[in-house]
PDB file of N, CA and C in Angstrom:
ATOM      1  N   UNK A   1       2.718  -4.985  -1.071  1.00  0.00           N
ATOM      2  CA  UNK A   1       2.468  -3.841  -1.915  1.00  0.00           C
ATOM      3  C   UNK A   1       1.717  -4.352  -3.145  1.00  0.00           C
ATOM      4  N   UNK A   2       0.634  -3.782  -3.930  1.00  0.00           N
ATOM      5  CA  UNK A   2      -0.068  -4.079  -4.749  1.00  0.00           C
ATOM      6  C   UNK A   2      -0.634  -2.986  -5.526  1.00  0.00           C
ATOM      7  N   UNK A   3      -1.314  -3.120  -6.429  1.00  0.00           N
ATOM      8  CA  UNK A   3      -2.294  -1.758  -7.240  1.00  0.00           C
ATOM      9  C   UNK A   3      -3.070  -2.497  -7.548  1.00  0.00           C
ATOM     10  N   UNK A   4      -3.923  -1.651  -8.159  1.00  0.00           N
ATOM     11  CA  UNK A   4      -5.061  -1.949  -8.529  1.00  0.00           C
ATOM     12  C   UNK A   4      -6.028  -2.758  -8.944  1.00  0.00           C
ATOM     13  N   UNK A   5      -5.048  -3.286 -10.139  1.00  0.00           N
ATOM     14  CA  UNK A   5      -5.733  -3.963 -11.512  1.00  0.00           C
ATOM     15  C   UNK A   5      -5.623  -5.594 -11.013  1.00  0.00           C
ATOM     16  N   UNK A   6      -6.776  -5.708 -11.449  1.00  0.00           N
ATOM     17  CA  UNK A   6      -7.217  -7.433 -11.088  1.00  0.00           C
ATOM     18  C   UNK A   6      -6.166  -8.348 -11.057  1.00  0.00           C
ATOM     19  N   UNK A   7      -4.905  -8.759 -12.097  1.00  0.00           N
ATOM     20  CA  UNK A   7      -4.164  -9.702 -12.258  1.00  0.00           C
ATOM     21  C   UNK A   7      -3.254  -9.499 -10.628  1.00  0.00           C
ATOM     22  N   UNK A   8      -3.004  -8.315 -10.401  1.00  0.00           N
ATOM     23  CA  UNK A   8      -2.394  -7.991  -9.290  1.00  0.00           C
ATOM     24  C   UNK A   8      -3.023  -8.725  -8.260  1.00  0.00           C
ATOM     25  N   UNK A   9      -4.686  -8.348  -8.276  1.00  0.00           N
ATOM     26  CA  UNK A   9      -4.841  -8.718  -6.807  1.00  0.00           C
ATOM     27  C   UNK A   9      -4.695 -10.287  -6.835  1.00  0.00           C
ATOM     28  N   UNK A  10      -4.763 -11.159  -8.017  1.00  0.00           N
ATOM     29  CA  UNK A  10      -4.534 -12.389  -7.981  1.00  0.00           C
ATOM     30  C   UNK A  10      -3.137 -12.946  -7.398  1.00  0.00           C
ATOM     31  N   UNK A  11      -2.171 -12.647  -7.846  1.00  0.00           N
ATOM     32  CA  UNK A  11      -0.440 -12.097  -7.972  1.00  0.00           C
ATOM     33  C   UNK A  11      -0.906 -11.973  -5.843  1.00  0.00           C
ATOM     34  N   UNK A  12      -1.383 -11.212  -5.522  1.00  0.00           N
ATOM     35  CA  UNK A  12      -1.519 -10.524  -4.264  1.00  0.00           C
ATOM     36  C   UNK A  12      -1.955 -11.795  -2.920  1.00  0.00           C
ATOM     37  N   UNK A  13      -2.831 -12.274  -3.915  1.00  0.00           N
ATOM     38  CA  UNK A  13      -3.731 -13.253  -3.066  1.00  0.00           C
ATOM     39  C   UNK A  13      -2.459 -14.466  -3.026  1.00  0.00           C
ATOM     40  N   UNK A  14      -1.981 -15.114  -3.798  1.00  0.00           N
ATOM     41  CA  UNK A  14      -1.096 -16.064  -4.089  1.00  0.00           C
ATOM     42  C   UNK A  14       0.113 -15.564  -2.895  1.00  0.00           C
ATOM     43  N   UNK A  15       0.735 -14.431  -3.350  1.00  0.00           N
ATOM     44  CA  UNK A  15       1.344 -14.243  -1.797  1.00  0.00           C
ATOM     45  C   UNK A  15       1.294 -14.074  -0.841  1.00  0.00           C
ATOM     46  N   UNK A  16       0.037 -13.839  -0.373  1.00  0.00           N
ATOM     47  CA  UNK A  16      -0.486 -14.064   0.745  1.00  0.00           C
ATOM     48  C   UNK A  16      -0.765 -15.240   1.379  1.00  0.00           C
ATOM     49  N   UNK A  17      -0.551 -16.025   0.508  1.00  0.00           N
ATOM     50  CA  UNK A  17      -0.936 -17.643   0.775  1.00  0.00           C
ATOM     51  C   UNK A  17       0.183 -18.338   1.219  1.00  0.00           C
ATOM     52  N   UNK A  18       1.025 -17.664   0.485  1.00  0.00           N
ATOM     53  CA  UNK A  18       2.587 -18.623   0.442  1.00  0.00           C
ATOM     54  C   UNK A  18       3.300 -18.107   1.704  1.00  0.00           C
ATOM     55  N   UNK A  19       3.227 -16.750   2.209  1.00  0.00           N
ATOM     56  CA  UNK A  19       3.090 -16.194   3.425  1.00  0.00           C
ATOM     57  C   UNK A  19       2.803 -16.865   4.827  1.00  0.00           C
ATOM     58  N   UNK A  20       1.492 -17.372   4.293  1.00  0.00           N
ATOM     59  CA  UNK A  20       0.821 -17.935   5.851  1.00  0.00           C
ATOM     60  C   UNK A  20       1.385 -19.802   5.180  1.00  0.00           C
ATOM     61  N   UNK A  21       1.593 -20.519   4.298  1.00  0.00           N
ATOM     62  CA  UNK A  21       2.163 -21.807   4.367  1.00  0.00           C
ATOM     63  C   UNK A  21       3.162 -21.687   5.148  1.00  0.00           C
ATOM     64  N   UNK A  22       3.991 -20.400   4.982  1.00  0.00           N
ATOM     65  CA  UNK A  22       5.419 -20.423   5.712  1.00  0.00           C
ATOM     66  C   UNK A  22       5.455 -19.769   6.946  1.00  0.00           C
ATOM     67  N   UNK A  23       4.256 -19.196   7.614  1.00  0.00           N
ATOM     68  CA  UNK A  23       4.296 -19.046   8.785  1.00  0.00           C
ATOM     69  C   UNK A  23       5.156 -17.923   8.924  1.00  0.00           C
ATOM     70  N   UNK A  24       5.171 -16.610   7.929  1.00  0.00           N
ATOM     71  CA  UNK A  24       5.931 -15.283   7.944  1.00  0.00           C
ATOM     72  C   UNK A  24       4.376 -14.256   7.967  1.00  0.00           C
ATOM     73  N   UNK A  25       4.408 -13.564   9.479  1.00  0.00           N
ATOM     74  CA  UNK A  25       3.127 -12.981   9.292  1.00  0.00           C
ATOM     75  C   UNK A  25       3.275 -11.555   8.475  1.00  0.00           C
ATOM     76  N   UNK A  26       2.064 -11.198   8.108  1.00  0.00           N
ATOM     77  CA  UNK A  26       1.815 -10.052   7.511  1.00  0.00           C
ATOM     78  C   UNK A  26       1.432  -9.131   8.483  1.00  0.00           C
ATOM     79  N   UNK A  27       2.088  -8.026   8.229  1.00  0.00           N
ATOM     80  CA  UNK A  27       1.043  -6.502   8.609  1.00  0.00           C
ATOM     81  C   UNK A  27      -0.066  -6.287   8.134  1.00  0.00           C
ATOM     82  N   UNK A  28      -0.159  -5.848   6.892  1.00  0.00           N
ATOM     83  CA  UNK A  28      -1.065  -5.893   6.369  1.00  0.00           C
ATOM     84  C   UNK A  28      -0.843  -5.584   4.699  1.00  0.00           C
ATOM     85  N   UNK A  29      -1.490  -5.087   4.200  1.00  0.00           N
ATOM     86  CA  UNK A  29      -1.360  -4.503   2.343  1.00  0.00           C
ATOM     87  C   UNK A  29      -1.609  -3.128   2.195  1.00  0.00           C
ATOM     88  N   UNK A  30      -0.671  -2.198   1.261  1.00  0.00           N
ATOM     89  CA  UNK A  30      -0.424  -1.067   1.184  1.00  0.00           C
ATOM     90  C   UNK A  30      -0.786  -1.381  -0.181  1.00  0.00           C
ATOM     91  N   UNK A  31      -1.319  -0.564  -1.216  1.00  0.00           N
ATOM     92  CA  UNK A  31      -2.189   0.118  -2.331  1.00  0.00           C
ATOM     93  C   UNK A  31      -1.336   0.878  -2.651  1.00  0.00           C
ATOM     94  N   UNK A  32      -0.427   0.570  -4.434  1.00  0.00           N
ATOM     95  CA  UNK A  32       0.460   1.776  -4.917  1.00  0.00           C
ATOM     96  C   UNK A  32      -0.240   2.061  -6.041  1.00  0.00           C
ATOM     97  N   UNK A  33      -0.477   3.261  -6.384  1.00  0.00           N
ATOM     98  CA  UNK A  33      -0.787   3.826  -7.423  1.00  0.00           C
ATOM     99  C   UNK A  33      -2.293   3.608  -7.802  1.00  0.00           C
ATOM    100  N   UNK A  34      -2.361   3.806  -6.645  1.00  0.00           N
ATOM    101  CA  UNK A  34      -4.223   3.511  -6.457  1.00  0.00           C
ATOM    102  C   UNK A  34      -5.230   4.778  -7.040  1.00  0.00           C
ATOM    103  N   UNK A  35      -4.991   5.925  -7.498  1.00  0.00           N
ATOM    104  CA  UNK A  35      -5.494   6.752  -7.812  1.00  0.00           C
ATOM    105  C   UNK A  35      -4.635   7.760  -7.917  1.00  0.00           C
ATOM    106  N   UNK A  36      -5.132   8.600  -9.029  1.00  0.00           N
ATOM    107  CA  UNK A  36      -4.625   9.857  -9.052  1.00  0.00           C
ATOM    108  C   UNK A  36      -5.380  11.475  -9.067  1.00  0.00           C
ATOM    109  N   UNK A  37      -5.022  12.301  -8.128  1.00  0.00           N
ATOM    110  CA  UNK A  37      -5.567  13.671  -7.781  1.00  0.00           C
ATOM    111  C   UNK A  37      -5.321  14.544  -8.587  1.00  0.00           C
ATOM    112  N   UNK A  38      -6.064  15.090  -9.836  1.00  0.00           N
ATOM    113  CA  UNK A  38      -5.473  16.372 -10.175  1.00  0.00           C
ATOM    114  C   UNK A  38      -5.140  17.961  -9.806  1.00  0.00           C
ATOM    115  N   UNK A  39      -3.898  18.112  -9.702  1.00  0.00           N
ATOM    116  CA  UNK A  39      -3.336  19.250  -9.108  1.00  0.00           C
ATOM    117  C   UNK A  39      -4.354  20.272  -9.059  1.00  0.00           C
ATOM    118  N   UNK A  40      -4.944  20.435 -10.645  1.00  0.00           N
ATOM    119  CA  UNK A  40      -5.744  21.640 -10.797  1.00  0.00           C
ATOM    120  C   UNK A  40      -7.129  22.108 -10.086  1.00  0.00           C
ATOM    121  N   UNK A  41      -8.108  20.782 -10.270  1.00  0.00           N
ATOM    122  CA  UNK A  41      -9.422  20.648  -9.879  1.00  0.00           C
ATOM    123  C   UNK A  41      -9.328  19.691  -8.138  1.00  0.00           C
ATOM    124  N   UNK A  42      -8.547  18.669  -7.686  1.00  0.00           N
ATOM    125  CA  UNK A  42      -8.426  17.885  -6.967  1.00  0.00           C
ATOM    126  C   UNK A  42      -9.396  16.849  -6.956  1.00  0.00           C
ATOM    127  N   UNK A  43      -9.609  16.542  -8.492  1.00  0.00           N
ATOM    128  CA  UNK A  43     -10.206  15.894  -9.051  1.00  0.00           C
ATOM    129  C   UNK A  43     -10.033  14.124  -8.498  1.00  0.00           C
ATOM    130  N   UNK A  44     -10.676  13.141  -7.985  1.00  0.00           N
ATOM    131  CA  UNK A  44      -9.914  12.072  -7.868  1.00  0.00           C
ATOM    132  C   UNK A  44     -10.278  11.170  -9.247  1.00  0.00           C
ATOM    133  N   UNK A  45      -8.856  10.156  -9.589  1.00  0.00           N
ATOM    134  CA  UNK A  45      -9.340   9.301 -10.504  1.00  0.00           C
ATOM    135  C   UNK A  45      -8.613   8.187 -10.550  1.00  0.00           C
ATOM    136  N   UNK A  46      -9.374   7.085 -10.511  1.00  0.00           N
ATOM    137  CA  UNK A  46      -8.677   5.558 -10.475  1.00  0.00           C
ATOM    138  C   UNK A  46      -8.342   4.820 -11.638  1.00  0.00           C
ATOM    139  N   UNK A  47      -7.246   5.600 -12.221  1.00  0.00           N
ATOM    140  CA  UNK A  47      -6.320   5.193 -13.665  1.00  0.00           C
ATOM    141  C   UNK A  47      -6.430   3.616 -14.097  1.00  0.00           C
ATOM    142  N   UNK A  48      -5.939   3.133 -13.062  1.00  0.00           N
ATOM    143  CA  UNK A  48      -5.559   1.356 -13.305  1.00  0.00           C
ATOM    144  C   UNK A  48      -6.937   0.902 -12.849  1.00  0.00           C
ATOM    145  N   UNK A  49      -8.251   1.260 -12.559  1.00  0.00           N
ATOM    146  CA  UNK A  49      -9.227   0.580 -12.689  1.00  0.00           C
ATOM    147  C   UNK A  49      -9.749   0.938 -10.999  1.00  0.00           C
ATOM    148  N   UNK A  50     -10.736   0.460 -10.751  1.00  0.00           N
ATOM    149  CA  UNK A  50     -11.379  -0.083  -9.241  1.00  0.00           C
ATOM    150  C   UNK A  50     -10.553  -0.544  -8.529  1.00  0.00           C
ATOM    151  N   UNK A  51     -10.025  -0.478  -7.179  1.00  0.00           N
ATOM    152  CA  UNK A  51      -9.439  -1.032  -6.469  1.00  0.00           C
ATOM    153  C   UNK A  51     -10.246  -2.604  -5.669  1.00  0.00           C
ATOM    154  N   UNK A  52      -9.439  -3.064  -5.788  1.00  0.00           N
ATOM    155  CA  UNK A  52      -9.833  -4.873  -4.843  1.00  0.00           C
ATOM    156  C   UNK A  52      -9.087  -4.878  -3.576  1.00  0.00           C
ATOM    157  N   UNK A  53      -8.349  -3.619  -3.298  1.00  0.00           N
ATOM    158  CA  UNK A  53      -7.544  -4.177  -2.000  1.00  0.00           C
ATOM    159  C   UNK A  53      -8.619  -4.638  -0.952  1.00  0.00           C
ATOM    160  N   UNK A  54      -9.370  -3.839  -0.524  1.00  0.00           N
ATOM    161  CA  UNK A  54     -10.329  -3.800   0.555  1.00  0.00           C
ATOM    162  C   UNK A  54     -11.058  -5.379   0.649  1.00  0.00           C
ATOM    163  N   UNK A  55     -11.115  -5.959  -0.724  1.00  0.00           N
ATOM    164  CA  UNK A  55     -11.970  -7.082  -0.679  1.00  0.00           C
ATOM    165  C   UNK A  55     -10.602  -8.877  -0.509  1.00  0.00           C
ATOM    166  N   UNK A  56      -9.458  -8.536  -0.820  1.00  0.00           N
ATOM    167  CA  UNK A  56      -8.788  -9.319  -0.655  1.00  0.00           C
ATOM    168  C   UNK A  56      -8.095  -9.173   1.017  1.00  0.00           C
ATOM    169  N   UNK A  57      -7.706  -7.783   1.440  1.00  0.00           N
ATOM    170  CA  UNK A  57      -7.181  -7.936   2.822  1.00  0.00           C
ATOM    171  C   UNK A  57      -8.328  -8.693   3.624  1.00  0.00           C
ATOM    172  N   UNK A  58      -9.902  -8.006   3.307  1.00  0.00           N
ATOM    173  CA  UNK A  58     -11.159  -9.173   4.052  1.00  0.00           C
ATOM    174  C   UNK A  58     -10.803 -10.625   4.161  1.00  0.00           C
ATOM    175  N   UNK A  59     -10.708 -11.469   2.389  1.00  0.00           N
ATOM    176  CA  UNK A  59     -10.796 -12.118   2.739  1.00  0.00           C
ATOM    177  C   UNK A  59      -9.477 -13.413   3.297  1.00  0.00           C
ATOM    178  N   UNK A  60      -8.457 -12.217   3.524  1.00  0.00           N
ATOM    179  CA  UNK A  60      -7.181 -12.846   4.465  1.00  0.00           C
ATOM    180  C   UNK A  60      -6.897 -12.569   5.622  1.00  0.00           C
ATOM    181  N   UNK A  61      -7.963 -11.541   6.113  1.00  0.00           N
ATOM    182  CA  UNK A  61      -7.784 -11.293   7.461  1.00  0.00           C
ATOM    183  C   UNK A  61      -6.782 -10.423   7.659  1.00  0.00           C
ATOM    184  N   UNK A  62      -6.603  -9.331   6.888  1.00  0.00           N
ATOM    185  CA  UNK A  62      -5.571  -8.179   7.050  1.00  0.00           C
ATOM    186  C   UNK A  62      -5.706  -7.043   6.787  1.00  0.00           C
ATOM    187  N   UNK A  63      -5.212  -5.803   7.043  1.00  0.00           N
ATOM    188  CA  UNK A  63      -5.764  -4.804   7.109  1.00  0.00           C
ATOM    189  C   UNK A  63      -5.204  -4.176   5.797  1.00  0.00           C
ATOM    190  N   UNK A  64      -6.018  -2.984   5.587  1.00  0.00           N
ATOM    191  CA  UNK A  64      -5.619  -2.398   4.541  1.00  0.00           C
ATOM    192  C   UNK A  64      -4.552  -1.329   5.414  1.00  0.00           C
ATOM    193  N   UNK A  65      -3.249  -0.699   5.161  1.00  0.00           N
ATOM    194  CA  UNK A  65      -2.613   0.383   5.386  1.00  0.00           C
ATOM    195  C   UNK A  65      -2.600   1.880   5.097  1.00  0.00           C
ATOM    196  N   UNK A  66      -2.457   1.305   3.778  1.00  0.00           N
ATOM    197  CA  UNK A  66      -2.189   2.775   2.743  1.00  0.00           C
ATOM    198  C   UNK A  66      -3.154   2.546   1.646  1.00  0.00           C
ATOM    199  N   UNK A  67      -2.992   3.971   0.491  1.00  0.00           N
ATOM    200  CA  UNK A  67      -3.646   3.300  -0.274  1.00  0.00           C
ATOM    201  C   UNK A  67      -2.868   4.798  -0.950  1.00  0.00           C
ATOM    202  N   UNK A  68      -1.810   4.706  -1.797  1.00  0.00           N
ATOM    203  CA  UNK A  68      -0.383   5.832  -2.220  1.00  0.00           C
ATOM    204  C   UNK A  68      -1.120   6.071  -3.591  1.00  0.00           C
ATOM    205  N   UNK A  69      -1.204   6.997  -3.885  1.00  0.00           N
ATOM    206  CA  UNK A  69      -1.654   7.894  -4.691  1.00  0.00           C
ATOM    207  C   UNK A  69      -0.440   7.805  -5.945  1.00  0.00           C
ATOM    208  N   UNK A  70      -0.812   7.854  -7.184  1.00  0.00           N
ATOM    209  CA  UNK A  70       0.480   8.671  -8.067  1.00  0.00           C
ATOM    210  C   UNK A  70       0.718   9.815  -8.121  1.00  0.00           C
ATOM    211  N   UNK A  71       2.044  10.124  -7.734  1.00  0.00           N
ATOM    212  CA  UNK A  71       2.191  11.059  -7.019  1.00  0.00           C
ATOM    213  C   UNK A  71       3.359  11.621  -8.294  1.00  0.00           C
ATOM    214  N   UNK A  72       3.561  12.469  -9.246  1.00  0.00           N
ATOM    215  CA  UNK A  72       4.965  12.971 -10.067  1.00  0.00           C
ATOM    216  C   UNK A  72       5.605  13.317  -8.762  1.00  0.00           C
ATOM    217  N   UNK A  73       5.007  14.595  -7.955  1.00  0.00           N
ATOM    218  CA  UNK A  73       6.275  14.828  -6.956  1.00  0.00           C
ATOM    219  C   UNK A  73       7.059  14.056  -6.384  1.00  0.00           C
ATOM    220  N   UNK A  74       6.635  12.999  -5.849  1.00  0.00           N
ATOM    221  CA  UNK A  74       7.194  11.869  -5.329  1.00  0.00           C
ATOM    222  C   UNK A  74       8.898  11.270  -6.116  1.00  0.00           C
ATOM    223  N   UNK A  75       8.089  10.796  -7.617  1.00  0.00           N
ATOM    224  CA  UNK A  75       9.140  10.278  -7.996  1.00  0.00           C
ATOM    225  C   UNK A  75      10.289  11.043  -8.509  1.00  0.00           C
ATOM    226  N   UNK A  76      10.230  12.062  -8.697  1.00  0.00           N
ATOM    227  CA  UNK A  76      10.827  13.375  -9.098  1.00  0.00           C
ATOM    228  C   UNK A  76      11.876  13.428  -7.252  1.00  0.00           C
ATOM    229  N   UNK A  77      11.259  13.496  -6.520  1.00  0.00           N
ATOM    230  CA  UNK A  77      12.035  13.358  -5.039  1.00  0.00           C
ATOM    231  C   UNK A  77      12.637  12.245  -5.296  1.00  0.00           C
ATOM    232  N   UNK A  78      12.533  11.093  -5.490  1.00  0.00           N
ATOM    233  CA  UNK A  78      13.527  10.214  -5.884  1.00  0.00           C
ATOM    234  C   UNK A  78      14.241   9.630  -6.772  1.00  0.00           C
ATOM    235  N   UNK A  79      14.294  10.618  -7.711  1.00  0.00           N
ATOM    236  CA  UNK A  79      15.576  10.994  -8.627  1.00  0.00           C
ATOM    237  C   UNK A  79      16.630  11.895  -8.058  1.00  0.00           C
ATOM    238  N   UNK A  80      16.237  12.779  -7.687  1.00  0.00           N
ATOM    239  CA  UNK A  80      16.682  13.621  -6.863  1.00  0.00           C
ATOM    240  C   UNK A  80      17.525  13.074  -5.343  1.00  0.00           C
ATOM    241  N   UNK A  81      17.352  11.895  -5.211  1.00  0.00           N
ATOM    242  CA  UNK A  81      17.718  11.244  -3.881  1.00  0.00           C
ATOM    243  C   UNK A  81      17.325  12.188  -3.027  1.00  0.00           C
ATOM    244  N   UNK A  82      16.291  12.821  -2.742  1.00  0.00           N
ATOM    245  CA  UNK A  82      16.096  13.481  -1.755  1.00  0.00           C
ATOM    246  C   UNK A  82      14.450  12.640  -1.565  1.00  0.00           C
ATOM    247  N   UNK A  83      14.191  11.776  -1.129  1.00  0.00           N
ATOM    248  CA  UNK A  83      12.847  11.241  -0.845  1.00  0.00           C
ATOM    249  C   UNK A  83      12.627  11.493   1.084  1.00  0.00           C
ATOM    250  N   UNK A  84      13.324  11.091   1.740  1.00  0.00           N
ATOM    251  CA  UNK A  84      13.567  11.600   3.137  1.00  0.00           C
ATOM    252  C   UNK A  84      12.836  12.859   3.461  1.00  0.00           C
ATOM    253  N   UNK A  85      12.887  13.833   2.256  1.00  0.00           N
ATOM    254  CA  UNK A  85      12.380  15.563   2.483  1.00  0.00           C
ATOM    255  C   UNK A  85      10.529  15.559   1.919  1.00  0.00           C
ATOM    256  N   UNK A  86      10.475  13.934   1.220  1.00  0.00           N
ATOM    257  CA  UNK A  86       8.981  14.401   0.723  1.00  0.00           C
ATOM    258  C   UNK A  86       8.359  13.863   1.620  1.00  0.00           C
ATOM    259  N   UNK A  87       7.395  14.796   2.472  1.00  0.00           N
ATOM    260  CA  UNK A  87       6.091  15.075   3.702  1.00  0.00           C
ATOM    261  C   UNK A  87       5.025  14.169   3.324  1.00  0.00           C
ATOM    262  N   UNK A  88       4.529  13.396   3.180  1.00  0.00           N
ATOM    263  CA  UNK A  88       3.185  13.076   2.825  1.00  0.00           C
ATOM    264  C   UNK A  88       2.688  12.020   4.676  1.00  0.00           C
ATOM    265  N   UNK A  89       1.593  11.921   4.552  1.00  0.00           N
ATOM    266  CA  UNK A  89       0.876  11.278   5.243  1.00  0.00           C
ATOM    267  C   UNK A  89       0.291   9.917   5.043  1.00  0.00           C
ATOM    268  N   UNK A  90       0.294   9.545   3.829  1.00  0.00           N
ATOM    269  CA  UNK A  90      -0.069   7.826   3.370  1.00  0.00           C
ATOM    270  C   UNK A  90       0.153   6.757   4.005  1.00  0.00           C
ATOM    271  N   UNK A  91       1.678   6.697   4.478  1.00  0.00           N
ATOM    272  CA  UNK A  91       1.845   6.013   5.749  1.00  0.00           C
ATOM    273  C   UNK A  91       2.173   6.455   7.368  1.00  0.00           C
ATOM    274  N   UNK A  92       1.609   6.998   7.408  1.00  0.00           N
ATOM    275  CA  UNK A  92       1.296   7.603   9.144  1.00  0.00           C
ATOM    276  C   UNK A  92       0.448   5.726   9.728  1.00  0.00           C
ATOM    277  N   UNK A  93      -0.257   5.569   8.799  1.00  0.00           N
ATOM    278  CA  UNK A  93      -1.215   4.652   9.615  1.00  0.00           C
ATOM    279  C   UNK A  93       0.086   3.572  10.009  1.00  0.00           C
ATOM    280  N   UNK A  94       0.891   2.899   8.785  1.00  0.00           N
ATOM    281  CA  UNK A  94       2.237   2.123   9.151  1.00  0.00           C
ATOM    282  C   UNK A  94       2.889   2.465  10.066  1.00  0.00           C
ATOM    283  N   UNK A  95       3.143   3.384  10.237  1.00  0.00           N
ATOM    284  CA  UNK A  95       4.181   3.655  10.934  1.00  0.00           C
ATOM    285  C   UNK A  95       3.833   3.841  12.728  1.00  0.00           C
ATOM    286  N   UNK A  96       2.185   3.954  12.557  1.00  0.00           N
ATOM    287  CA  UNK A  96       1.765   3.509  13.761  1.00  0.00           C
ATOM    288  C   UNK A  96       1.913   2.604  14.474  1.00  0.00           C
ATOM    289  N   UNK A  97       1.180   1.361  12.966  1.00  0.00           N
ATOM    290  CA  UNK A  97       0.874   0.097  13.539  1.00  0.00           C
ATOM    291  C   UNK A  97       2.375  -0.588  14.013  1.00  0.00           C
ATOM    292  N   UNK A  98       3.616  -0.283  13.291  1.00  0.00           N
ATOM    293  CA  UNK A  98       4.955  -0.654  13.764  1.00  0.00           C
ATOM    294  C   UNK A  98       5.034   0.027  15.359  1.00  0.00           C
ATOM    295  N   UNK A  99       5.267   0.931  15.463  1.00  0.00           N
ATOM    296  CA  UNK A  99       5.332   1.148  16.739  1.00  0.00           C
ATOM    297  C   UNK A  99       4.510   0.662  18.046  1.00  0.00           C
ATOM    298  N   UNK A 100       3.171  -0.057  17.233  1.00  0.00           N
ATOM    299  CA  UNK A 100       2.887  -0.703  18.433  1.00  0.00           C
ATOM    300  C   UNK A 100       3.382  -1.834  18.334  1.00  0.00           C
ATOM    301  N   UNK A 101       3.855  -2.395  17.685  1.00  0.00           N
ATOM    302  CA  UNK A 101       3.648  -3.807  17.758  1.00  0.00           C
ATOM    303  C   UNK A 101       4.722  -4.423  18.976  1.00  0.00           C
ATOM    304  N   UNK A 102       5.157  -5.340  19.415  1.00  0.00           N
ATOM    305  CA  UNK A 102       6.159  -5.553  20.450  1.00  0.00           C
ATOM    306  C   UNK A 102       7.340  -6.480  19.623  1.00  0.00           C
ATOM    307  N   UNK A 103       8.595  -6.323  20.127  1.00  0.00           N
ATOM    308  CA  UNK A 103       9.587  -7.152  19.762  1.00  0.00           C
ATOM    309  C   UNK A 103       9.306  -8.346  19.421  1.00  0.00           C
ATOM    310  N   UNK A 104       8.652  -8.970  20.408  1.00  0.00           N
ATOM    311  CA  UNK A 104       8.221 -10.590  20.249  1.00  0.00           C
ATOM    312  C   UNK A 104       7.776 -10.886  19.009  1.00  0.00           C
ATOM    313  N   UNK A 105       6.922  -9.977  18.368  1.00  0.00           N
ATOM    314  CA  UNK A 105       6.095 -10.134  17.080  1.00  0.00           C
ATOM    315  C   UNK A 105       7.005 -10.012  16.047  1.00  0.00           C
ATOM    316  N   UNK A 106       7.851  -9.349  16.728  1.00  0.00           N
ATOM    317  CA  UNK A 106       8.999  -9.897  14.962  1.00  0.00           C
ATOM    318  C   UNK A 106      10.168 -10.953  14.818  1.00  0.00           C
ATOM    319  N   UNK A 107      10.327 -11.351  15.986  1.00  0.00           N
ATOM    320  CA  UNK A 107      10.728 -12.643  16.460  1.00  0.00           C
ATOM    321  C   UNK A 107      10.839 -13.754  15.481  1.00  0.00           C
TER     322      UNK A 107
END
């Protein structure tokens, strides 16, 4: 999991490294708070800066997943302990790639 802002993707890259020394594979990298939509206009806007995910999963050989929006509804659902009931689609692509994968691979 990562956002946006440069120190991150550094922070990002470093665990990714320490990852593959130890031979624990990755799925891939999910993007939090990568932009925000305004309700009113559906305006998009990238608060914490340009995103780097796209250019660090390249150069580790991993895919990008998600890329989670700031969302108030969201966290408001999890105050509420009701997060289970909030619908979104961000990770549909995860929840794919888990289902294919085979037992062996988590081995």
């Amino acid at each position: 999991m990562t956002s946006p802002q440069e120190l991150v993707s550094m922070i990002v890259s470093k665990a990714v490294k320490m990852a593959e020394l130890m031979n624990i594979p990755i799925l891939g990298l999910v993007e939090n708070f990568s932009y925000f939509k305004a309700p009113d206009t559906g305006a998009q806007y990238n608060v914490f800066g340009e995103s780097h995910i796209d250019e660090i999963a390249a150069e580790h050989d991993l895919k990008v997943l998600a890329k989670m929006p700031i969302e108030p509804k969201l966290a408001a659902a999890c105050d509420k302990g009701m997060i289970e009931l909030f619908d979104v689609a961000w990770l549909d692509p995860v929840a794919k790639d888990l289902e294919e994968l085979s037992p062996k691979e988590f081995a």
